[in-house]
C-alpha atoms as a PDB file:
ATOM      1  CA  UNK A   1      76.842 115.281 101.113  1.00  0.00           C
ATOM      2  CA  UNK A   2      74.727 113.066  98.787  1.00  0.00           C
ATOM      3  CA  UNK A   3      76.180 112.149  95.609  1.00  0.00           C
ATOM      4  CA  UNK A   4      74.514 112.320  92.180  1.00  0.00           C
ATOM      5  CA  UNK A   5      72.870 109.502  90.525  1.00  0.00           C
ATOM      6  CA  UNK A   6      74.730 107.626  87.796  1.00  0.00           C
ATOM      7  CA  UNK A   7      72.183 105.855  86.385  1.00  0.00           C
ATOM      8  CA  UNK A   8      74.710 103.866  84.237  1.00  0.00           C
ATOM      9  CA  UNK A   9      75.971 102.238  87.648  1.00  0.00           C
ATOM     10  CA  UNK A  10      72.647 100.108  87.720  1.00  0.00           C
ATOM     11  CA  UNK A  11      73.504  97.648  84.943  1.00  0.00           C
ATOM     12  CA  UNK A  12      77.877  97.813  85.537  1.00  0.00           C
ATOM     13  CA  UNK A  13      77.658  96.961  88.926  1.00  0.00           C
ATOM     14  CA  UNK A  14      76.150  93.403  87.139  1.00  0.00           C
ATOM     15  CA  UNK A  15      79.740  92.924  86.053  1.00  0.00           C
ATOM     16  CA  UNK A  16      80.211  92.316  90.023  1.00  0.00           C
ATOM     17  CA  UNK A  17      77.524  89.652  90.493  1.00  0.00           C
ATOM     18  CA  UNK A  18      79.753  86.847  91.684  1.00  0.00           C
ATOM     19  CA  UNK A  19      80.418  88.808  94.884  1.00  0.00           C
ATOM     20  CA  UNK A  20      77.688  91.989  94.911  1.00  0.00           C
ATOM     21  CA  UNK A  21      74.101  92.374  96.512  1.00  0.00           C
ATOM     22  CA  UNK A  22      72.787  95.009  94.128  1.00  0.00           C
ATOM     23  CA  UNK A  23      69.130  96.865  94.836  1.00  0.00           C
ATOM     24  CA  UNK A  24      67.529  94.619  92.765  1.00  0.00           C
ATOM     25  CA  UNK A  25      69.058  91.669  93.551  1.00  0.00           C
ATOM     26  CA  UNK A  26      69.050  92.117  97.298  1.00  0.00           C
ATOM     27  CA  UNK A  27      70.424  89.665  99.899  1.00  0.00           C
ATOM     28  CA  UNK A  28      67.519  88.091 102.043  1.00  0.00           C
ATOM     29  CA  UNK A  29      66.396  84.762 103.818  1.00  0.00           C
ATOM     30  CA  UNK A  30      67.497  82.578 101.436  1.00  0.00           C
ATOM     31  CA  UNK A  31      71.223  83.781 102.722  1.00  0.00           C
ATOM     32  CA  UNK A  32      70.338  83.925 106.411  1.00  0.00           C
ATOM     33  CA  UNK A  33      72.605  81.255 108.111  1.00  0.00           C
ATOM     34  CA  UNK A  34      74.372  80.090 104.947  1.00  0.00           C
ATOM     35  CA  UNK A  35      77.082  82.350 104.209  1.00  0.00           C
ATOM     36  CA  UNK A  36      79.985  79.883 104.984  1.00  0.00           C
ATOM     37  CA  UNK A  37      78.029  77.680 102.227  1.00  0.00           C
ATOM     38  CA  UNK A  38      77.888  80.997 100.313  1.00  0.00           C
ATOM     39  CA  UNK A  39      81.547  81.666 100.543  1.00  0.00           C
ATOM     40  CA  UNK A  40      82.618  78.155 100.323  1.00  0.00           C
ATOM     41  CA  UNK A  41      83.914  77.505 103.099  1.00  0.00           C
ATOM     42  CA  UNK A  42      84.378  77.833 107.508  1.00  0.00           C
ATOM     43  CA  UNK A  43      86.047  80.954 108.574  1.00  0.00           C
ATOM     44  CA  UNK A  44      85.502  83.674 110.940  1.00  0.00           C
ATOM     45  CA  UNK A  45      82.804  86.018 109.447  1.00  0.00           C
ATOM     46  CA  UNK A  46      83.039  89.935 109.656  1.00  0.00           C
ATOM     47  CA  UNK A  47      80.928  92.549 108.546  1.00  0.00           C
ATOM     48  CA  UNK A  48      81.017  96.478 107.837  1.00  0.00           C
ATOM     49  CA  UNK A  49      78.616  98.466 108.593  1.00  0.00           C
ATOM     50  CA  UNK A  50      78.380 101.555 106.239  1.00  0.00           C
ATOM     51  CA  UNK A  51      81.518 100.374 103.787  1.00  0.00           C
ATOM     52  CA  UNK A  52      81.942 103.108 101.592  1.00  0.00           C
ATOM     53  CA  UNK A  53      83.960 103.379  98.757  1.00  0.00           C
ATOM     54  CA  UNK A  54      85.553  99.752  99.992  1.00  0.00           C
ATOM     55  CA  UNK A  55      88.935 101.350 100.951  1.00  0.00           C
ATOM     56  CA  UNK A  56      88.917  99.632 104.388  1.00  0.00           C
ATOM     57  CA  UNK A  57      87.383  96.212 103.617  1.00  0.00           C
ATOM     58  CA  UNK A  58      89.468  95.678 100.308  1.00  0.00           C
ATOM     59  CA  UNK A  59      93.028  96.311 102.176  1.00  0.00           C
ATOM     60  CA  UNK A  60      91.787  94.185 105.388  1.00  0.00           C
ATOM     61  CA  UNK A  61      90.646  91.327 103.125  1.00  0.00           C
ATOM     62  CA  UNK A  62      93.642  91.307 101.373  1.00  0.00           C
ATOM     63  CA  UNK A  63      95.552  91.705 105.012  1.00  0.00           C
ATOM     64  CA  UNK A  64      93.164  88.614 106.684  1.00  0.00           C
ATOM     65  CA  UNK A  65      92.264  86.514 104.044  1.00  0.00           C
ATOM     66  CA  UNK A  66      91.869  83.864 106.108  1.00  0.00           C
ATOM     67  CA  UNK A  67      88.406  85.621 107.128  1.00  0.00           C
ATOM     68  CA  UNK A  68      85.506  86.155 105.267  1.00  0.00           C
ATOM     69  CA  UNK A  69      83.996  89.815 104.692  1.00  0.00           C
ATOM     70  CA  UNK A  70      80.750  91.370 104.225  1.00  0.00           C
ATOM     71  CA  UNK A  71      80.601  95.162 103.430  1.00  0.00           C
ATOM     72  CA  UNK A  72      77.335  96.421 103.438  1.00  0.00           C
ATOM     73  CA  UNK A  73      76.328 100.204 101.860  1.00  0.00           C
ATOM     74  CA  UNK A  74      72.893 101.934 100.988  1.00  0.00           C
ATOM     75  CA  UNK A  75      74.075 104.180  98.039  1.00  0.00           C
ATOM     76  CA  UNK A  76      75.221 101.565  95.057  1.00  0.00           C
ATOM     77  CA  UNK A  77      76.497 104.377  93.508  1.00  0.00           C
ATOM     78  CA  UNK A  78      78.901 104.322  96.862  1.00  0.00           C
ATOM     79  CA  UNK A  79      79.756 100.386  96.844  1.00  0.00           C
ATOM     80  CA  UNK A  80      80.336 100.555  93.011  1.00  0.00           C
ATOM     81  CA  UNK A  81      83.910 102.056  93.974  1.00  0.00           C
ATOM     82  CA  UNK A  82      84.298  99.518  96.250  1.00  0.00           C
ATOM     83  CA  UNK A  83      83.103  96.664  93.709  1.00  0.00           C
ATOM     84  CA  UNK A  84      86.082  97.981  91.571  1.00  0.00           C
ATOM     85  CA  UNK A  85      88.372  98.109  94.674  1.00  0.00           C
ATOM     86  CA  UNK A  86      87.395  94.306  95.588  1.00  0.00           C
ATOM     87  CA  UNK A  87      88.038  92.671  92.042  1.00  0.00           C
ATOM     88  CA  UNK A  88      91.305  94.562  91.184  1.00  0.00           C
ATOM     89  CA  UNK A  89      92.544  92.679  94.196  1.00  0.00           C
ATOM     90  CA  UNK A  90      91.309  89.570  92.871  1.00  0.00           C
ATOM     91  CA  UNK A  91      89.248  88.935  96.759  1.00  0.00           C
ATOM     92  CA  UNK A  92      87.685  85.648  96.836  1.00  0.00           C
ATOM     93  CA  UNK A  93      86.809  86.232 100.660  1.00  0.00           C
ATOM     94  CA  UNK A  94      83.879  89.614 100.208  1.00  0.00           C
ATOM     95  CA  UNK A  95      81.041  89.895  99.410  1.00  0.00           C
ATOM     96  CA  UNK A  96      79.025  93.540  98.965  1.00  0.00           C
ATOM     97  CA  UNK A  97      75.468  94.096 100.092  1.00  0.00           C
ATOM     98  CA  UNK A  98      73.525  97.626  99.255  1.00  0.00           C
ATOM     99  CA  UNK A  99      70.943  96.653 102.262  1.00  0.00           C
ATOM    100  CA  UNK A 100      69.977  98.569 105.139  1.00  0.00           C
ATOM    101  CA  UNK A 101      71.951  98.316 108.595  1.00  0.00           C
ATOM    102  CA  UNK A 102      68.629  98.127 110.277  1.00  0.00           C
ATOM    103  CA  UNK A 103      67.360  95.118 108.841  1.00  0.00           C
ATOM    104  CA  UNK A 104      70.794  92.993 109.762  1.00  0.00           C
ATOM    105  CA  UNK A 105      68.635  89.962 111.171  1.00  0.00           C
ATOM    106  CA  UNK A 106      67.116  89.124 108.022  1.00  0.00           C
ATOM    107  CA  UNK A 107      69.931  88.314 106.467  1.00  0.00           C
ATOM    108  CA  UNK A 108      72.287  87.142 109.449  1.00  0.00           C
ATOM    109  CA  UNK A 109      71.180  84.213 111.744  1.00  0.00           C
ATOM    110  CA  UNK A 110      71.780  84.191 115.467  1.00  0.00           C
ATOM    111  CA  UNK A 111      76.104  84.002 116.139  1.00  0.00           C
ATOM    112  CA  UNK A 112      76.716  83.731 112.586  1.00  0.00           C
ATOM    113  CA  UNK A 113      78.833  86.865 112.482  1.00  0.00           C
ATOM    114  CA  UNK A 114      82.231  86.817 114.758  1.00  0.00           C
ATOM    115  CA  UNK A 115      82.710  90.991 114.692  1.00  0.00           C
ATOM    116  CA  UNK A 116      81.327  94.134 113.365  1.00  0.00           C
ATOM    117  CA  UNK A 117      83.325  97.261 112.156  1.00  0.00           C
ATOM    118  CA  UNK A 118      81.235 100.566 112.078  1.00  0.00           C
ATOM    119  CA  UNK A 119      84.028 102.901 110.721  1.00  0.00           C
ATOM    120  CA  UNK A 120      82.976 107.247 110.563  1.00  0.00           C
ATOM    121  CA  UNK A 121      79.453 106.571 110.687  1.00  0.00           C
ATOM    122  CA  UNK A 122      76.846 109.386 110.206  1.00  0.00           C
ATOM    123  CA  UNK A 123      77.019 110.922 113.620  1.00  0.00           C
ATOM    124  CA  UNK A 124      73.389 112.537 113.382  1.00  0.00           C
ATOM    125  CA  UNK A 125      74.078 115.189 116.136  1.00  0.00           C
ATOM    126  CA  UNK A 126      70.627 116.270 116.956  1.00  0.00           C
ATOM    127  CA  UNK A 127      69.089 115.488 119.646  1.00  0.00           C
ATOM    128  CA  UNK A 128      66.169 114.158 117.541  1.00  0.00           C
ATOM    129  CA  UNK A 129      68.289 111.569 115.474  1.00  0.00           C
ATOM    130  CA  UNK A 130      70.089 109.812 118.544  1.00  0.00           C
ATOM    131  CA  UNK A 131      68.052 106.634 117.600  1.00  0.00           C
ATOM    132  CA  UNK A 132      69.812 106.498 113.768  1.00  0.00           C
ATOM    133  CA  UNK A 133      73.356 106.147 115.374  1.00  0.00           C
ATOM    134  CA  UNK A 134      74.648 103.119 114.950  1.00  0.00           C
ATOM    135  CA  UNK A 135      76.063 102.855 118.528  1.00  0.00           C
ATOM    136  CA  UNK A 136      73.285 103.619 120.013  1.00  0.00           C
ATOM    137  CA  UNK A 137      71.391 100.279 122.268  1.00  0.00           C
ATOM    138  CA  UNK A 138      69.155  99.117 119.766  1.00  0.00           C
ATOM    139  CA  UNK A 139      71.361  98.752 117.427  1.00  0.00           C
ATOM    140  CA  UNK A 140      73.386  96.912 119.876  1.00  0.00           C
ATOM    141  CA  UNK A 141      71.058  94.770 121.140  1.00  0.00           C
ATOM    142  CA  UNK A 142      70.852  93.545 117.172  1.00  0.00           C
ATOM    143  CA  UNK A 143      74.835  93.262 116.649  1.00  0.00           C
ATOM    144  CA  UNK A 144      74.518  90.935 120.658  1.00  0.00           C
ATOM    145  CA  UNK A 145      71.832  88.831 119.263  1.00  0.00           C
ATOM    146  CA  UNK A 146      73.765  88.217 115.774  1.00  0.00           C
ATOM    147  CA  UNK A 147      77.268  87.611 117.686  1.00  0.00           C
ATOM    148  CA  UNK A 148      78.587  84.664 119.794  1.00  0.00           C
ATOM    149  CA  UNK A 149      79.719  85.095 123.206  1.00  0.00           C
ATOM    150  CA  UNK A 150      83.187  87.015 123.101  1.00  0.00           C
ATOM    151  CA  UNK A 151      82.095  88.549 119.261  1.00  0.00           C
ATOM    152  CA  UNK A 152      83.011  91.800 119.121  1.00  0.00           C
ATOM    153  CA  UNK A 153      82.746  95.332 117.465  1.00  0.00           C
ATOM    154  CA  UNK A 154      85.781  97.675 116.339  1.00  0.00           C
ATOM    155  CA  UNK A 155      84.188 101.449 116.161  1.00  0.00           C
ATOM    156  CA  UNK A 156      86.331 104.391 114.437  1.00  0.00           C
ATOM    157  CA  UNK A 157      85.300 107.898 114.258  1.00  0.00           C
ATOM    158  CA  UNK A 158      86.337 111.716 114.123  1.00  0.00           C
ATOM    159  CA  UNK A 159      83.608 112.919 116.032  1.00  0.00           C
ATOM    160  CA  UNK A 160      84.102 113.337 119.931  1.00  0.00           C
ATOM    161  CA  UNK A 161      80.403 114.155 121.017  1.00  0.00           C
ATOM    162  CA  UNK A 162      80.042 110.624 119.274  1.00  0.00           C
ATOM    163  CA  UNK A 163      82.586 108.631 120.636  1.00  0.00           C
ATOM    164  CA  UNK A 164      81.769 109.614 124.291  1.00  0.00           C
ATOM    165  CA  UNK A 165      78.044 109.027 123.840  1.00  0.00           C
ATOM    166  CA  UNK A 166      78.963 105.294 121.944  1.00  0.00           C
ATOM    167  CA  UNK A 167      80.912 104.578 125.240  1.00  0.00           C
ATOM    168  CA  UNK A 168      78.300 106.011 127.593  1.00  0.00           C
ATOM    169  CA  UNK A 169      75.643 103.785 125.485  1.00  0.00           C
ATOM    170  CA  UNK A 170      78.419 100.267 125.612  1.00  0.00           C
ATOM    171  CA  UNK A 171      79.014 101.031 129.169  1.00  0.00           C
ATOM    172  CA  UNK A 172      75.246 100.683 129.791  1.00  0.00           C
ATOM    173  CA  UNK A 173      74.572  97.788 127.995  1.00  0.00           C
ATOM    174  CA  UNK A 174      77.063  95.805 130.046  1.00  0.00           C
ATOM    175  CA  UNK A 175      79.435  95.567 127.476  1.00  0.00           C
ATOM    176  CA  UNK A 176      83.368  95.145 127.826  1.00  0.00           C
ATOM    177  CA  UNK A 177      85.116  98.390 125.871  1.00  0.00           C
ATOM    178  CA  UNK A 178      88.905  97.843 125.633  1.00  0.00           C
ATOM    179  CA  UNK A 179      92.027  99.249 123.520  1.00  0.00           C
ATOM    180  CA  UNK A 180      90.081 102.747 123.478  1.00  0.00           C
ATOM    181  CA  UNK A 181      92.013 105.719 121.569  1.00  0.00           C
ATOM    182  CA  UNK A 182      91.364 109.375 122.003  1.00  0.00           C
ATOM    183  CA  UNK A 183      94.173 109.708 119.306  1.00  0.00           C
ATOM    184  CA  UNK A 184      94.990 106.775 117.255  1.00  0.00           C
ATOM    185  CA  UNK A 185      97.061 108.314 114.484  1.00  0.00           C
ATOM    186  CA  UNK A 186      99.861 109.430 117.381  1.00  0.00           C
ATOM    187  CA  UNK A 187     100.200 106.137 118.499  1.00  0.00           C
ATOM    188  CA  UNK A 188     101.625 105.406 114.926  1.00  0.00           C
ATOM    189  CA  UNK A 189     100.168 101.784 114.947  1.00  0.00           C
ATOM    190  CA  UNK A 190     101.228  99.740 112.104  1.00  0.00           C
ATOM    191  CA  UNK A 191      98.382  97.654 112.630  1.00  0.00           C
ATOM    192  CA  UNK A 192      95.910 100.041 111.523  1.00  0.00           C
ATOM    193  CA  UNK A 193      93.840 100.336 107.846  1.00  0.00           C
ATOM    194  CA  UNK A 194      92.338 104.020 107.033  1.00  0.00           C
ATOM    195  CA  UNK A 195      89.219 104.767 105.514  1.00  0.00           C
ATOM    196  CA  UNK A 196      88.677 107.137 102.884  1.00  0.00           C
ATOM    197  CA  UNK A 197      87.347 109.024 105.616  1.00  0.00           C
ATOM    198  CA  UNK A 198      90.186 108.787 108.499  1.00  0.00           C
ATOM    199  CA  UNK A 199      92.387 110.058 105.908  1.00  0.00           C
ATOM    200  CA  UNK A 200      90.358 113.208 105.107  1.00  0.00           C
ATOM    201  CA  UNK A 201      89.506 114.132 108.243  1.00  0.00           C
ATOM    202  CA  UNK A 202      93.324 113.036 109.375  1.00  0.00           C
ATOM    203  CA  UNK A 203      94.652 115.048 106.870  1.00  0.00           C
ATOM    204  CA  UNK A 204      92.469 118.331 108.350  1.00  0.00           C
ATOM    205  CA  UNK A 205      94.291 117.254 111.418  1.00  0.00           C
ATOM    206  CA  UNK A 206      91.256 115.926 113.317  1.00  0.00           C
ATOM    207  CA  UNK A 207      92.047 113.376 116.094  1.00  0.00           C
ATOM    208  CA  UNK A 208      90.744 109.906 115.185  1.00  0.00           C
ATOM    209  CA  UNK A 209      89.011 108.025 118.250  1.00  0.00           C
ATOM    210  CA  UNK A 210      88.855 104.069 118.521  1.00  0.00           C
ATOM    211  CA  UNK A 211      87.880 101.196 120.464  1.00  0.00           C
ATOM    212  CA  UNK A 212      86.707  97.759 121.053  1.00  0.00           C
ATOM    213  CA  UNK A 213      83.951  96.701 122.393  1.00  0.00           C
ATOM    214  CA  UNK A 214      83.748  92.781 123.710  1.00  0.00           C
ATOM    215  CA  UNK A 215      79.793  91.097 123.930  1.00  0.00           C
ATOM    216  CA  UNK A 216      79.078  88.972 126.794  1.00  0.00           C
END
């Protein structure tokens, strides 16, 4: 469901511009290939596509914060909530990015970025839309050519039909796909950060799927 404008969320999200992208201040080639320069220093890189509300990249920054993370979100009025999120943590090691998934290389250089999380992503059932889904080979083949050998990609979702076609679409890419879940909440792992969305849908008592998926 789209969420109303709040026009007023165009000049507050400027109180975030230390660590936020906003739409008119947009990442682009001048931070291709620099973002250890950008955050200061060398550390493993990680980036979310489709962040949300920042519930899941503000608790694993906090967790990891010997990484650095990049959440990136179309809606601003979305990654506003997760600009709040990030500075009443006080997280030195995210920045946000309202950008679109499908331009990734022009702002990420070849191997810069050691994993991807994709975490409830729009599953776009029809038949029609199968090119929009974020697991689906194109957008792998971008994620392979922005990863080192061994990067890898942690996928999350509620929806079944999706989770089988994301392995079907790994599986002929020639990737590795380990640690996959049909059920992750009934393994109880301690290990694991909810979304906004895995506790919703959680909650409803929908199964949550997850897996790994290792780039050659």
């Amino acid at each position: 469901m789209r969420l109303r404008r709040k026009p007023w969320i165009d000049t507050a999200i400027h109180d975030f511009d230390s660590f936020v992208y906003p739409k008119d201040r947009p990442a682009g080639e001048e931070e291709r290939g620099r973002w250890h320069e950008i955050f200061g220093r060398e550390a493993l890189l990680y980036v979310e596509l489709g962040t949300g509300k920042g519930d899941f990249i503000s608790q694993m920054a906090d967790r990891e914060r010997e990484k650095d993370f990049i959440g990136i979100e179309l809606q601003q009025d979305v990654l506003y909530q997760a600009a709040l999120k990030v500075a009443a943590a006080k997280l030195s090691n995210v920045r946000l990015l309202v950008f679109p998934i499908d331009e990734l290389e022009k702002i990420f250089a070849p191997g810069e970025v050691a994993g991807f999380y994709i975490n409830f992503c729009d599953p776009w059932p029809k038949n029609r839309h199968t090119k929009r889904r974020l697991t689906e080979r194109a957008f792998l083949a971008r994620y392979q050519r922005l990863l080192p050998p061994g990067g890898r990609l942690f996928f999350k979702t509620d929806n079944r039909p999706l989770f089988e076609f994301s392995l079907r679409e790994f599986s002929a890419a020639g990737f590795t796909v380990t640690d996959v879940s049909y059920d992750l909440h009934a393994e109880g792992r301690l290990d694991n950060i909810e979304t906004e969305y895995e506790a919703k849908f959680s909650a409803l008592g929908e199964k949550i799927h997850r897996c790994e998926v290792i780039f050659p």
